[in-house]
C-alpha atoms as a PDB file:
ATOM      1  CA  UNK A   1     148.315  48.569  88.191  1.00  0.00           C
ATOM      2  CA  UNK A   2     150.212  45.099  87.704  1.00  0.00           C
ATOM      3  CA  UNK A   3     149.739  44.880  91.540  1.00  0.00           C
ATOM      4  CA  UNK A   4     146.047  45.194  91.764  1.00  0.00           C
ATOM      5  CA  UNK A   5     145.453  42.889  88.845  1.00  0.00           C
ATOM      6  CA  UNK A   6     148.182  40.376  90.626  1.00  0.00           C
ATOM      7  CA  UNK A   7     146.426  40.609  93.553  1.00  0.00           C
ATOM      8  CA  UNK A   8     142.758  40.032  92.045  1.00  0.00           C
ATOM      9  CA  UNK A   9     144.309  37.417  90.261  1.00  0.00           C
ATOM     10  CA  UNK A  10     145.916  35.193  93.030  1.00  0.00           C
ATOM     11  CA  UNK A  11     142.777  36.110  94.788  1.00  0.00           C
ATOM     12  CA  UNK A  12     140.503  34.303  92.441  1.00  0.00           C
ATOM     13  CA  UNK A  13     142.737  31.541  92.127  1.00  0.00           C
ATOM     14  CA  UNK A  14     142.748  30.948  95.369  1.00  0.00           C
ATOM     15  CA  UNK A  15     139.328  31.339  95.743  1.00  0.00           C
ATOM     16  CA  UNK A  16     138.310  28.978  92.861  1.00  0.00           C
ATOM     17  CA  UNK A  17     141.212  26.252  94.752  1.00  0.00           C
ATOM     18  CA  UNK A  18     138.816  26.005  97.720  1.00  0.00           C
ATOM     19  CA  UNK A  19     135.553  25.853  96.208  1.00  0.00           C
ATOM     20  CA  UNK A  20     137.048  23.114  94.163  1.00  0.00           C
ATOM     21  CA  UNK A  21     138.323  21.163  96.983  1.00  0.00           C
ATOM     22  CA  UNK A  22     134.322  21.743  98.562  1.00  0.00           C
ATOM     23  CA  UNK A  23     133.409  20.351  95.315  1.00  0.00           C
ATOM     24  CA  UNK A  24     135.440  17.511  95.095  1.00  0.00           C
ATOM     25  CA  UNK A  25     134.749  16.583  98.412  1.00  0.00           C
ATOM     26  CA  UNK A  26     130.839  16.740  97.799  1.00  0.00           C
ATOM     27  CA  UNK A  27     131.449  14.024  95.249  1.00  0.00           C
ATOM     28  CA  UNK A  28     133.502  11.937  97.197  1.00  0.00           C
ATOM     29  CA  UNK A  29     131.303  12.112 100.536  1.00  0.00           C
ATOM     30  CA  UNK A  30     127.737  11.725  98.022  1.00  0.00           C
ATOM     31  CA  UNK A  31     126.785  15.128 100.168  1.00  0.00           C
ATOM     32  CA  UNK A  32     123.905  16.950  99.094  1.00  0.00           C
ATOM     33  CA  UNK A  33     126.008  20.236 100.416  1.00  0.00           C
ATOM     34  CA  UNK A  34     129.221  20.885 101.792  1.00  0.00           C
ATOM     35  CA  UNK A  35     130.993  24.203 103.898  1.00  0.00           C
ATOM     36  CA  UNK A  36     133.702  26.042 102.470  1.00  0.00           C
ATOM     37  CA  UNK A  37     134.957  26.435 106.259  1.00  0.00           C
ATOM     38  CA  UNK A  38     134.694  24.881 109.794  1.00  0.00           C
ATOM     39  CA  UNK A  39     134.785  27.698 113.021  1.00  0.00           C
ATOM     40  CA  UNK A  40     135.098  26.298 116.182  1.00  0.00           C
ATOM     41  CA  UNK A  41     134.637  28.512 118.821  1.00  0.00           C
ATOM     42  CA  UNK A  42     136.219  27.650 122.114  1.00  0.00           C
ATOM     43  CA  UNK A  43     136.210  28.392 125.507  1.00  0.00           C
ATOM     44  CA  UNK A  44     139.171  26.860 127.716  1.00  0.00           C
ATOM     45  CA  UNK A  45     138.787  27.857 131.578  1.00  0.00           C
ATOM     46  CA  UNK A  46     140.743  26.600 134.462  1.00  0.00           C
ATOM     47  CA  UNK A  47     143.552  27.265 133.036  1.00  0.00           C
ATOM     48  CA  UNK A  48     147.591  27.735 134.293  1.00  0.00           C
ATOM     49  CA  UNK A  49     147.079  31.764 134.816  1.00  0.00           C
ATOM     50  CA  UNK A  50     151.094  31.544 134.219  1.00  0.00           C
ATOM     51  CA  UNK A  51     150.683  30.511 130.572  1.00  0.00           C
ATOM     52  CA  UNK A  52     147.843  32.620 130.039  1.00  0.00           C
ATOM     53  CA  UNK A  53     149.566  35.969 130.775  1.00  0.00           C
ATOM     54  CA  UNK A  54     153.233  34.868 129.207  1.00  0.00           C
ATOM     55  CA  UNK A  55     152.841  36.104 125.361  1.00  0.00           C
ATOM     56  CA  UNK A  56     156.027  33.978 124.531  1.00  0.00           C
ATOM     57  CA  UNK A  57     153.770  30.876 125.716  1.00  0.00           C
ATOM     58  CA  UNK A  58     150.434  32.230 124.332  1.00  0.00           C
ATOM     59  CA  UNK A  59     152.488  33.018 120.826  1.00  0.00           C
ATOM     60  CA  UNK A  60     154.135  29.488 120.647  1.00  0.00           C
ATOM     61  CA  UNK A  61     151.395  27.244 121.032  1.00  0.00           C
ATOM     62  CA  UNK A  62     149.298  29.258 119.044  1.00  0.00           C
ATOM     63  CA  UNK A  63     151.767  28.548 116.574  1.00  0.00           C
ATOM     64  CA  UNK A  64     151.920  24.461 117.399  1.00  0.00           C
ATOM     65  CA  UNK A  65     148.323  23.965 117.183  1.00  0.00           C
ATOM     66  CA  UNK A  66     148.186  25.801 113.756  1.00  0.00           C
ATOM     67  CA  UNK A  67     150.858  23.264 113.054  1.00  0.00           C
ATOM     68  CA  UNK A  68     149.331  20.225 114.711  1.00  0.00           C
ATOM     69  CA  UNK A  69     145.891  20.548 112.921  1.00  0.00           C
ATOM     70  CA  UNK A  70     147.651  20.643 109.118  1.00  0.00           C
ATOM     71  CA  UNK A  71     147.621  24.971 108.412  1.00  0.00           C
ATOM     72  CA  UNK A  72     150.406  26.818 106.916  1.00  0.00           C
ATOM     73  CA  UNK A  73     151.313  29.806 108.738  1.00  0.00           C
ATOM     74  CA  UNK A  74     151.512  33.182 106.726  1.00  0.00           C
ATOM     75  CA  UNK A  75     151.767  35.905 109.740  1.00  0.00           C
ATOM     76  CA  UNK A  76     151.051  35.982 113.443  1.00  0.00           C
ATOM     77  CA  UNK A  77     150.600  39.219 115.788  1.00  0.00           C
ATOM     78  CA  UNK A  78     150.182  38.845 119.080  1.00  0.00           C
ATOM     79  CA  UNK A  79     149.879  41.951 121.689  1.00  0.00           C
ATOM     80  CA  UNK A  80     150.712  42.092 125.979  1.00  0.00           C
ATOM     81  CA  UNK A  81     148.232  43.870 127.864  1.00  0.00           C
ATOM     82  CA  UNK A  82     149.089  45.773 131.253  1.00  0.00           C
ATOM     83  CA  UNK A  83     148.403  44.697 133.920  1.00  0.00           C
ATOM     84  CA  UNK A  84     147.478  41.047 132.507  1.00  0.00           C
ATOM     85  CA  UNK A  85     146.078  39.370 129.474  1.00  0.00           C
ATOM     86  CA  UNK A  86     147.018  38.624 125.914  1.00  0.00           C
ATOM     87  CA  UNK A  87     145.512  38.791 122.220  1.00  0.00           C
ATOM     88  CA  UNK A  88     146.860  37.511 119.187  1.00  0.00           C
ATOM     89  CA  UNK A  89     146.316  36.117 115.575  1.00  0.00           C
ATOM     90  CA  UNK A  90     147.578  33.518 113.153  1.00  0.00           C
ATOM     91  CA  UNK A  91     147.229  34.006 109.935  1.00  0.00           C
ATOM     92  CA  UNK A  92     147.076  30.784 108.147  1.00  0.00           C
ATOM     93  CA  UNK A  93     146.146  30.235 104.486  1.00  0.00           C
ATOM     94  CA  UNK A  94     143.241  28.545 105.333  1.00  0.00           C
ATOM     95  CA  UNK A  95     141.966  31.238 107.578  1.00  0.00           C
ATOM     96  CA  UNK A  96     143.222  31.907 110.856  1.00  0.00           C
ATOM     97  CA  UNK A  97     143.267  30.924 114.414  1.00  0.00           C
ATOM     98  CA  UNK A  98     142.880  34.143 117.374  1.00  0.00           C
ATOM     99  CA  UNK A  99     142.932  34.233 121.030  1.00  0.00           C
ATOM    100  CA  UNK A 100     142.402  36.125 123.606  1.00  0.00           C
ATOM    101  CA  UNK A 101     143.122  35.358 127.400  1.00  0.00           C
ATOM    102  CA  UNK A 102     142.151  35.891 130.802  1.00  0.00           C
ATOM    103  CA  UNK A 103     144.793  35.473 133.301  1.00  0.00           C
ATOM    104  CA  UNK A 104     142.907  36.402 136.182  1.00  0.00           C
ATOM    105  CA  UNK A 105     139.958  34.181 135.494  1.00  0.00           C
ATOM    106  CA  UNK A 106     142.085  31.542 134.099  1.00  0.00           C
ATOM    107  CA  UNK A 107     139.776  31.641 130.895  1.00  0.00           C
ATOM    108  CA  UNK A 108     141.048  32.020 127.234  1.00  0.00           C
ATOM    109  CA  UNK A 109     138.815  32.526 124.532  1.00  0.00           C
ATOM    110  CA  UNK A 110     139.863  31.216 120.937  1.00  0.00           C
ATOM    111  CA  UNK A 111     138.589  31.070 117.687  1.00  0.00           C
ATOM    112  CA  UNK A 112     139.806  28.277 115.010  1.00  0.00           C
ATOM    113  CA  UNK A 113     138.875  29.017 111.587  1.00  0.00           C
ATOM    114  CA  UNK A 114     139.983  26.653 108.253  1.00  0.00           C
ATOM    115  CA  UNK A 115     138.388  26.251 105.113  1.00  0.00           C
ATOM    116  CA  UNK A 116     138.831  23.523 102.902  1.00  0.00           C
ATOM    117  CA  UNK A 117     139.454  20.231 103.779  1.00  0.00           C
ATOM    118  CA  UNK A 118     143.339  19.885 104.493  1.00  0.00           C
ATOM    119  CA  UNK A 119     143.241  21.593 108.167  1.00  0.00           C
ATOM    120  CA  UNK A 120     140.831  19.694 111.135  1.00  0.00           C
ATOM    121  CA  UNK A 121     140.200  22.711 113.521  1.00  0.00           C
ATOM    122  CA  UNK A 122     139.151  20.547 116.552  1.00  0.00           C
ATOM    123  CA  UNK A 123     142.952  18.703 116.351  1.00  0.00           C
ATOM    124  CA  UNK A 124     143.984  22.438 116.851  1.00  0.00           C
ATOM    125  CA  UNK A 125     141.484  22.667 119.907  1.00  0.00           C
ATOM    126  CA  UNK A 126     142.977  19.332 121.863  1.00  0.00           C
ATOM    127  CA  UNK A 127     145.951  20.242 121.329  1.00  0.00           C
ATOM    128  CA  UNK A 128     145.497  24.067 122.909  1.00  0.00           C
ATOM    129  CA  UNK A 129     143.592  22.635 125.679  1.00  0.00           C
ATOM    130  CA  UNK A 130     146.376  20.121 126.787  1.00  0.00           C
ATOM    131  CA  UNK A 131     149.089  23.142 126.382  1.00  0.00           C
ATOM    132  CA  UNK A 132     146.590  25.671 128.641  1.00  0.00           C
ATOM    133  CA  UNK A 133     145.974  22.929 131.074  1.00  0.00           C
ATOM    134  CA  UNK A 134     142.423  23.381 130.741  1.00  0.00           C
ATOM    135  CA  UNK A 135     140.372  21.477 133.614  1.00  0.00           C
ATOM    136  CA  UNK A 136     137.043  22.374 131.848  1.00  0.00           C
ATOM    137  CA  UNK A 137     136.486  23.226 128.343  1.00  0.00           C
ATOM    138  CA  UNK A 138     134.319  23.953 125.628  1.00  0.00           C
ATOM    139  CA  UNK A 139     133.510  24.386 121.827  1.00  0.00           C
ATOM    140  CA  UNK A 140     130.995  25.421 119.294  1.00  0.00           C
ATOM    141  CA  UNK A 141     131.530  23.902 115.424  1.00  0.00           C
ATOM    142  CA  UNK A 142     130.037  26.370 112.734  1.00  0.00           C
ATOM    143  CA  UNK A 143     129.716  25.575 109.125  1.00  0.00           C
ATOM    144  CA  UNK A 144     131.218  28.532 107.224  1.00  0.00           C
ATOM    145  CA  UNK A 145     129.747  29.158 103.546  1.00  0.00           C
ATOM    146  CA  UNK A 146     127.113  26.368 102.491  1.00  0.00           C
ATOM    147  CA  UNK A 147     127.617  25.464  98.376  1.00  0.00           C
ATOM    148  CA  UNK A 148     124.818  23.544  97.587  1.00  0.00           C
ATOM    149  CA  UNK A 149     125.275  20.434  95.567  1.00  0.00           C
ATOM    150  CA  UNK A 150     122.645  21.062  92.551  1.00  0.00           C
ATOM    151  CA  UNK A 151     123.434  24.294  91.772  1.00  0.00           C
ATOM    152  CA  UNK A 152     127.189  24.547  92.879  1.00  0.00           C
ATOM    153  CA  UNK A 153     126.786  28.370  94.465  1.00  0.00           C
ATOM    154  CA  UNK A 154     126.884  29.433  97.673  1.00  0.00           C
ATOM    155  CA  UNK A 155     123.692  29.200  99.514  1.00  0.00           C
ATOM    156  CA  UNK A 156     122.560  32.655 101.145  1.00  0.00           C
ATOM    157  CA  UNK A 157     121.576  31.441 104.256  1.00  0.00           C
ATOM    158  CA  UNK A 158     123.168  31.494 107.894  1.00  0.00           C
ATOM    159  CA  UNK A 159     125.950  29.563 108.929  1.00  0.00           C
ATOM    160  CA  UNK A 160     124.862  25.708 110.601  1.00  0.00           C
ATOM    161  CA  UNK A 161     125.870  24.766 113.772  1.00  0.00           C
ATOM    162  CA  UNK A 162     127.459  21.462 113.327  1.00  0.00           C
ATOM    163  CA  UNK A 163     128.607  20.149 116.745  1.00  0.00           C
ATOM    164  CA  UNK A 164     128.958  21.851 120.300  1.00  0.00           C
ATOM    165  CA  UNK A 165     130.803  20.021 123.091  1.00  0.00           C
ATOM    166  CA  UNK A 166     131.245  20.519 126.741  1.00  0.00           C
ATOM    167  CA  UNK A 167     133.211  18.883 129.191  1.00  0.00           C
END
């Protein structure tokens, strides 16, 4: 029992630690809404097929760009597939940041999710597309969780595309 209500506890806390930091930054920016979180979903192709399909490599930079763009790293799973190919997570406690490659078709897809305002998931991005040695790239921004600025709860609406870039 002094689990659950630990767990519900650090939970909330948490929970009310990000809105606040949404809140604060609504005042600071003069925003009439802000996001709780930024996903950028990205697609890296051309890449080195040899970094793609080495889970060490995969694993590593995963880890760097978490790193690079500001998260703290609570877990991280990543898995080998025969004959090629590799899928993993970290867990970061701002979110989390997944991939999933394709050595063959030198393609990796990746998803780079933060909320708050402390982690910048398009740092992560750069720096993943330098370590793939991407040729072409591209990315998707989503804004996660809309708290509207008058009544300071979370608007039930669809997430807003925010930015999407292609080289």
């Amino acid at each position: 029992m002094y689990n659950v209500v630990k767990n519900n506890f650090i939970k909330e806390a948490h929970e009310l630690a990000v809105i606040s930091s949404s809140i604060e930054a609504l005042e600071e920016q003069h925003l009439d809404r802000v996001n709780l979180g930024q996903h950028v979903l990205a697609e890296f192709f051309e890449c080195d097929s040899n970094i793609l399909n080495n889970i060490d490599k995969v694993e590593k930079f995963m880890v760097d760009a978490a790193l690079e763009c500001g998260a703290t790293i609570v877990q991280k799973c990543f898995h080998m597939f025969n004959p090629y190919g590799v899928s993993g997570v970290v867990i970061i406690s701002e979110s989390h940041l997944a991939i999933h490659t394709w050595p063959e078709l030198g393609y990796a897809a990746v998803d780079l999710f933060t909320c708050g305002t402390k982690c910048d998931p398009k740092v992560a991005y750069e720096f993943l597309k330098k370590m793939f040695n991407s040729k072409k790239a591209s990315f998707t921004e989503l804004k996660r969780g809309i708290i509207d600025r008058e009544t300071l709860k979370l608007a039930e609406q669809p997430f807003e595309v925010a930015e999407q870039f292609e080289e």
